[in-house]
C-alpha atoms as a PDB file:
ATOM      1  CA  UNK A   1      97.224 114.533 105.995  1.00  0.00           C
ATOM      2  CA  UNK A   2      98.320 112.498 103.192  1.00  0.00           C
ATOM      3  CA  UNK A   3      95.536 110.572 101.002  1.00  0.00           C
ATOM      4  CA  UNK A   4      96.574 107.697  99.400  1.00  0.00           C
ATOM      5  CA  UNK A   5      95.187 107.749  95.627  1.00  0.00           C
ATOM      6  CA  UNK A   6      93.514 104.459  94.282  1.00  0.00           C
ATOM      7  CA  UNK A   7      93.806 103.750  90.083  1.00  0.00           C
ATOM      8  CA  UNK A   8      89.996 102.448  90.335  1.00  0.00           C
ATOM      9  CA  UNK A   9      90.938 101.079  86.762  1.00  0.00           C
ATOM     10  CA  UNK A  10      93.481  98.848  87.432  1.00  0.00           C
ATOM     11  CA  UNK A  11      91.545  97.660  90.448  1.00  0.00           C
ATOM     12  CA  UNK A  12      88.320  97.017  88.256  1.00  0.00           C
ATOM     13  CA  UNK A  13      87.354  93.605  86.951  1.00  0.00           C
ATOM     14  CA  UNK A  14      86.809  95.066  83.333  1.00  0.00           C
ATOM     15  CA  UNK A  15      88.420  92.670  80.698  1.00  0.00           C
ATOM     16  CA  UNK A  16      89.860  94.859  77.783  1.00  0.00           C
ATOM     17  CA  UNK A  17      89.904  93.125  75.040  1.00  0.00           C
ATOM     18  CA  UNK A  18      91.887  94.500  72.180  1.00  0.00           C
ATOM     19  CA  UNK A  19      90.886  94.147  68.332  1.00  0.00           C
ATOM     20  CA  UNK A  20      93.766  94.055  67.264  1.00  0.00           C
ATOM     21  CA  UNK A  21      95.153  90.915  68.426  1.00  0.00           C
ATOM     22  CA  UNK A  22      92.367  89.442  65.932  1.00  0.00           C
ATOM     23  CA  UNK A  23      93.627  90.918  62.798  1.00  0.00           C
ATOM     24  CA  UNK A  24      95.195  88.827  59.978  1.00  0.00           C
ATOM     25  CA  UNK A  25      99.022  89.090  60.302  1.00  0.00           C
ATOM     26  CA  UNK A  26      99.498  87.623  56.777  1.00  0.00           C
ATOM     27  CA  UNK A  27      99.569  90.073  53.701  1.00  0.00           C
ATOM     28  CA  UNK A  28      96.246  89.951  52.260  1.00  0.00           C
ATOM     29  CA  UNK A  29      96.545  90.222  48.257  1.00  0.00           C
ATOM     30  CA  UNK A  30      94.441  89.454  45.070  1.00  0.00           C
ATOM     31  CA  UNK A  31      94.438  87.056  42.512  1.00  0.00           C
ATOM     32  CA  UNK A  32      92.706  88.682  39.657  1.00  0.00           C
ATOM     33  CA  UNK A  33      91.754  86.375  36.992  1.00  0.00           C
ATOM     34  CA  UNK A  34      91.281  88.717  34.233  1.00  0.00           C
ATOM     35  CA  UNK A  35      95.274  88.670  33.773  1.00  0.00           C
ATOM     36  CA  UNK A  36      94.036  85.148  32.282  1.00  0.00           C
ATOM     37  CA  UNK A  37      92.128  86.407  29.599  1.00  0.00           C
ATOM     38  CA  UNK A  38      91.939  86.348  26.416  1.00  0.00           C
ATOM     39  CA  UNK A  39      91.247  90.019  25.723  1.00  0.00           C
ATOM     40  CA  UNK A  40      89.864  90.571  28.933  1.00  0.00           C
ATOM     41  CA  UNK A  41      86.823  88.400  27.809  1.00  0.00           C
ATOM     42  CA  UNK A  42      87.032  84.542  27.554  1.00  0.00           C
ATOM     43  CA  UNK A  43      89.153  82.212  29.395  1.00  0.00           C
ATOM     44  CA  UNK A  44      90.847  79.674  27.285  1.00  0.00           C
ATOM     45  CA  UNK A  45      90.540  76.332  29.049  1.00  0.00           C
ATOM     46  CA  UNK A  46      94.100  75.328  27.335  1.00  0.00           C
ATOM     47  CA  UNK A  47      95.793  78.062  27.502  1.00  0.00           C
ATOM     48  CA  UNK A  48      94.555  78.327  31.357  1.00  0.00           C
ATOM     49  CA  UNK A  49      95.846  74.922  32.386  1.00  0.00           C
ATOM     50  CA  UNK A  50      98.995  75.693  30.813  1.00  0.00           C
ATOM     51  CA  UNK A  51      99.533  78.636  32.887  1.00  0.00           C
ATOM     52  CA  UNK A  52      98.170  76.681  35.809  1.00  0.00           C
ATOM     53  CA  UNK A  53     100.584  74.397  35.505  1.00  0.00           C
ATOM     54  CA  UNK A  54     103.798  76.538  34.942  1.00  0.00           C
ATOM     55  CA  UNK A  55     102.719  79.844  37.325  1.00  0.00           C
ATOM     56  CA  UNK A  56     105.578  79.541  39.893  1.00  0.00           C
ATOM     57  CA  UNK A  57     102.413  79.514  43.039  1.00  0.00           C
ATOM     58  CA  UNK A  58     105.125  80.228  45.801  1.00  0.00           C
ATOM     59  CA  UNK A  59     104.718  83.766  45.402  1.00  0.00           C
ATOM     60  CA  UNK A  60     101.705  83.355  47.686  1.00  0.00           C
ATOM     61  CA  UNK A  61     103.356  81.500  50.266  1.00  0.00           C
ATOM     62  CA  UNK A  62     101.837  82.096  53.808  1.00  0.00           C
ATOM     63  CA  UNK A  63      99.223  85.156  52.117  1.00  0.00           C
ATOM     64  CA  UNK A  64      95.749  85.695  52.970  1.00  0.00           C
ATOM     65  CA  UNK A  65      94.679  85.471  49.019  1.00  0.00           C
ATOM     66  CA  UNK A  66      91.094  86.972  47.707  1.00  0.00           C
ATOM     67  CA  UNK A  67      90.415  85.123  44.099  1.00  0.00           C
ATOM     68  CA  UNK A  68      88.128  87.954  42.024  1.00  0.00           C
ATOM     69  CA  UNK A  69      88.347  88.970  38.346  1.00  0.00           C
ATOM     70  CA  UNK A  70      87.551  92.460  37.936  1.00  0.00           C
ATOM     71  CA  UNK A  71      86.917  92.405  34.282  1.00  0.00           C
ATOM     72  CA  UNK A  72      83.083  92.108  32.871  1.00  0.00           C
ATOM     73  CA  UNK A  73      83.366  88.291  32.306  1.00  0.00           C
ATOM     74  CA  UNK A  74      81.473  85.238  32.852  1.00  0.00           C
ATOM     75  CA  UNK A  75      84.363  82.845  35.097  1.00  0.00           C
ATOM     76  CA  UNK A  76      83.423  79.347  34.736  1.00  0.00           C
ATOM     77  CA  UNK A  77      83.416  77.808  38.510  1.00  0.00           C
ATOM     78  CA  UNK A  78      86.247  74.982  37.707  1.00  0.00           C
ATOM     79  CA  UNK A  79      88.454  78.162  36.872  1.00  0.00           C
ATOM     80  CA  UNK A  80      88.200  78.981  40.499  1.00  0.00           C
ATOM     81  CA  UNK A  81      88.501  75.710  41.551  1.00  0.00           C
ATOM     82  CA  UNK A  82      91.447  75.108  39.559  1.00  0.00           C
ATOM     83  CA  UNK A  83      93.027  78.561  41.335  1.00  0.00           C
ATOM     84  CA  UNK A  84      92.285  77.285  44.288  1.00  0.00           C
ATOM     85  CA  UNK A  85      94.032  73.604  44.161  1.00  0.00           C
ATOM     86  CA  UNK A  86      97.046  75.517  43.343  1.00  0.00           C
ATOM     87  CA  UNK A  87      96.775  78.147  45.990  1.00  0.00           C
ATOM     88  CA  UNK A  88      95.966  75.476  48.719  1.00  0.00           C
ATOM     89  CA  UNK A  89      99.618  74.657  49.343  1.00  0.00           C
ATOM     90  CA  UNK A  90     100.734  78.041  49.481  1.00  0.00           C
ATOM     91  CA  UNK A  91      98.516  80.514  50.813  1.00  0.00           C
ATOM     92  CA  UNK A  92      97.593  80.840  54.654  1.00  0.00           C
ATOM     93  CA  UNK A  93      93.738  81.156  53.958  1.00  0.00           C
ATOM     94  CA  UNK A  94      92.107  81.578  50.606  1.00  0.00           C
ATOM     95  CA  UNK A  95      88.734  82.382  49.161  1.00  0.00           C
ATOM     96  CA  UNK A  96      86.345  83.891  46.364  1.00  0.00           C
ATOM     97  CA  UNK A  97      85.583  87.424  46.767  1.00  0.00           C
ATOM     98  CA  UNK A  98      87.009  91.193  47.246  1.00  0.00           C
ATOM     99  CA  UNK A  99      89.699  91.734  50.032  1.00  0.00           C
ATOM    100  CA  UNK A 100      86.965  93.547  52.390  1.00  0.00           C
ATOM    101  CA  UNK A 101      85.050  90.230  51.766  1.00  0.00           C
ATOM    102  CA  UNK A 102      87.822  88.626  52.693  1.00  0.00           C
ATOM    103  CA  UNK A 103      89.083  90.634  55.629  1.00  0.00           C
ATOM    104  CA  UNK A 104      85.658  90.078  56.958  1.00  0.00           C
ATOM    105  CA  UNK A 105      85.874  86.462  56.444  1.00  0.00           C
ATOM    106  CA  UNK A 106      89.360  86.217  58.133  1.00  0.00           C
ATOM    107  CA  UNK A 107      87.890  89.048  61.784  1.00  0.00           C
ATOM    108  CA  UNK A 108      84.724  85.837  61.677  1.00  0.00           C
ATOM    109  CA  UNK A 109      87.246  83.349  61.646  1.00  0.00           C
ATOM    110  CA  UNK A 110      89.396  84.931  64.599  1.00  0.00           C
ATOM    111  CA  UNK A 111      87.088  85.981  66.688  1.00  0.00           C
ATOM    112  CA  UNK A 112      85.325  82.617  66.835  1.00  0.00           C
ATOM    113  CA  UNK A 113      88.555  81.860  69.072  1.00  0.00           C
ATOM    114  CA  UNK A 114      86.992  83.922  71.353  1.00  0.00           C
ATOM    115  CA  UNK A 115      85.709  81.653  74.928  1.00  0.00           C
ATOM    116  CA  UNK A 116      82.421  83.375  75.088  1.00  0.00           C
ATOM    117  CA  UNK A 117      81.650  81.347  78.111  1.00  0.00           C
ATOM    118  CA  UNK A 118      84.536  82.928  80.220  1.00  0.00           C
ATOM    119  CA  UNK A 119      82.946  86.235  79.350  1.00  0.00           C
ATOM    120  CA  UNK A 120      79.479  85.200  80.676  1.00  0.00           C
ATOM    121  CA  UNK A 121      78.649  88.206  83.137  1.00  0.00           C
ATOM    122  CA  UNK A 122      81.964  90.201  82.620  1.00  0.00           C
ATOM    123  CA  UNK A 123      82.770  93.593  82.380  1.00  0.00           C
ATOM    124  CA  UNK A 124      84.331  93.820  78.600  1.00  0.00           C
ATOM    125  CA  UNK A 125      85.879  97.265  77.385  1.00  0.00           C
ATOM    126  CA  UNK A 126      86.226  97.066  73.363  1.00  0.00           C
ATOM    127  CA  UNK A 127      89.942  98.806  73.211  1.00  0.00           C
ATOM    128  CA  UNK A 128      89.003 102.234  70.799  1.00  0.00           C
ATOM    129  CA  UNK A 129      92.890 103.320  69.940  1.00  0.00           C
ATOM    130  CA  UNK A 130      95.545 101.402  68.731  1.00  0.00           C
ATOM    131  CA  UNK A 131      98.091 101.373  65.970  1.00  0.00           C
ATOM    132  CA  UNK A 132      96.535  99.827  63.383  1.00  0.00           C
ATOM    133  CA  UNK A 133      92.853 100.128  61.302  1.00  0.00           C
ATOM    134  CA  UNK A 134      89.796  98.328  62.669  1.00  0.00           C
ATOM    135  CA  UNK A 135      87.289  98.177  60.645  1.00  0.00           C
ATOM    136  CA  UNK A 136      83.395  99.049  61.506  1.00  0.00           C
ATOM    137  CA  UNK A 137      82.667  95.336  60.630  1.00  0.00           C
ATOM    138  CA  UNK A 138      85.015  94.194  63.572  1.00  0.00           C
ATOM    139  CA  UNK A 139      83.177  96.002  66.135  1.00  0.00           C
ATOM    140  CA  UNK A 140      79.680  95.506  65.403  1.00  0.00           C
ATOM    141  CA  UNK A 141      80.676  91.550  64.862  1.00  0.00           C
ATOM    142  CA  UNK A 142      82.367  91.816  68.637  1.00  0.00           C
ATOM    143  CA  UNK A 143      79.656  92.976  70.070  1.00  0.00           C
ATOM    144  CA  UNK A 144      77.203  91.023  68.148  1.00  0.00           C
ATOM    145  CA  UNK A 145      79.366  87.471  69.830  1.00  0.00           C
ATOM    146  CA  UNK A 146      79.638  89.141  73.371  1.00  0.00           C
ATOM    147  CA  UNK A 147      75.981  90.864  73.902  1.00  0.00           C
ATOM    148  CA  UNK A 148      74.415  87.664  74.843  1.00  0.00           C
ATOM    149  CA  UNK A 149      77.343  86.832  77.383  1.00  0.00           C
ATOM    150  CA  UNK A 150      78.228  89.745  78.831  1.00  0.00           C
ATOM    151  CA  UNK A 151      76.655  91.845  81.524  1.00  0.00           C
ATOM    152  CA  UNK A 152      78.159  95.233  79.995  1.00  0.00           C
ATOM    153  CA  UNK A 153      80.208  96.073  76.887  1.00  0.00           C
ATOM    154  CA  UNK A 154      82.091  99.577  76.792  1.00  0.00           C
ATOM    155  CA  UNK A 155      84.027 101.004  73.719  1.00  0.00           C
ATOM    156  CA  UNK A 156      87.401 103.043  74.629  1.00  0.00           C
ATOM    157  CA  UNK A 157      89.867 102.719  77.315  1.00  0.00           C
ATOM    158  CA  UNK A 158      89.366 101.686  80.376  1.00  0.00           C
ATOM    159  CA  UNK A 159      89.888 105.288  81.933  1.00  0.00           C
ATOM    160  CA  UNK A 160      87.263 106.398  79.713  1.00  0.00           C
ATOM    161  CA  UNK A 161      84.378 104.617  77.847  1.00  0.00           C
ATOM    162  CA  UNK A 162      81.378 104.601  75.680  1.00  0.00           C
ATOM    163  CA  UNK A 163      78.494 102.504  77.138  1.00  0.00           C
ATOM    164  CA  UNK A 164      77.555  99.991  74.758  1.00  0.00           C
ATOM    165  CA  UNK A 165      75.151  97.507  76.343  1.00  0.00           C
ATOM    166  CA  UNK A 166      74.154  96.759  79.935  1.00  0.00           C
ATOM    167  CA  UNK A 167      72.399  93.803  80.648  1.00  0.00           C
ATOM    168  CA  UNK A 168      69.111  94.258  83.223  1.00  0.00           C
ATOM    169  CA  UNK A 169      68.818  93.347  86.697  1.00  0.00           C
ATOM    170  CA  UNK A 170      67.347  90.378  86.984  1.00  0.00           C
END
């Protein structure tokens, strides 16, 4: 007698939705600002606008660019400001802070793609493995947008999964 075997997982109507495919493909760099100081302590408003003005700002074409200075020095805000209107052009996104701030900044900003209201009731498997690093912030801010949508939320693969939330019977 032969039995014919049925791949339960394909034939589910769990949505796996990969992590991945919400990560920045740009190069994320930093713009440090203490490489404008004047020994690593003041900025020189001159001397700043002059390098404003004849930094080649190119080199960040299409880059995901975190402004910081990570010297011990009081940044006056128009510095930033003035980093920023020449980044603008250049740079895919841009902002004030470390890269994990800004990594953070750029999973909020894809994952508010997301149609929530085509989840409303699904099945959703968080994918677990892939080639490259999610981080811990990705996760808990998926399941923080999908919770209220969804009636269950799994972390893995669809073969095998970690509960995460399962809405009550109503």
């Amino acid at each position: 007698m032969e039995e014919n075997i049925i791949n339960r997982v394909t034939s589910s109507d769990m949505i796996t939705l990969n992590l991945e495919d919400y990560l920045p493909t740009e190069e994320c760099v930093i713009y440090d600002l203490k490489q404008n100081l004047y020994e690593e302590l003041i900025l020189k408003e001159k001397d700043f606008r002059t390098f404003i003005k004849a930094f080649d700002w190119s080199a960040y074409k299409n880059k995901n660019v975190a402004i910081t200075c990570s010297a011990d020095a009081i940044i006056p805000a128009w510095a930033y400001m003035l980093i920023a209107s020449h980044l603008q052009p250049h740079a895919h996104f841009m902002m004030v802070g470390s890269l994990e701030e800004m990594e953070k900044a750029l999973v909020k900003e894809a994952l508010s793609t997301l149609n929530l209201n085509s989840l409303t009731h699904a099945k959703v498997v968080i994918k677990g493995c892939g080639d490259k690093p999610i981080s811990n912030f990705a996760f808990a801010e998926v399941t923080r947008l999908l919770r209220p949508y969804v009636s269950s939320l799994m972390y893995g693969e669809p073969c095998s999964t970690v509960p995460i939330y399962k809405r009550k019977k109503e």
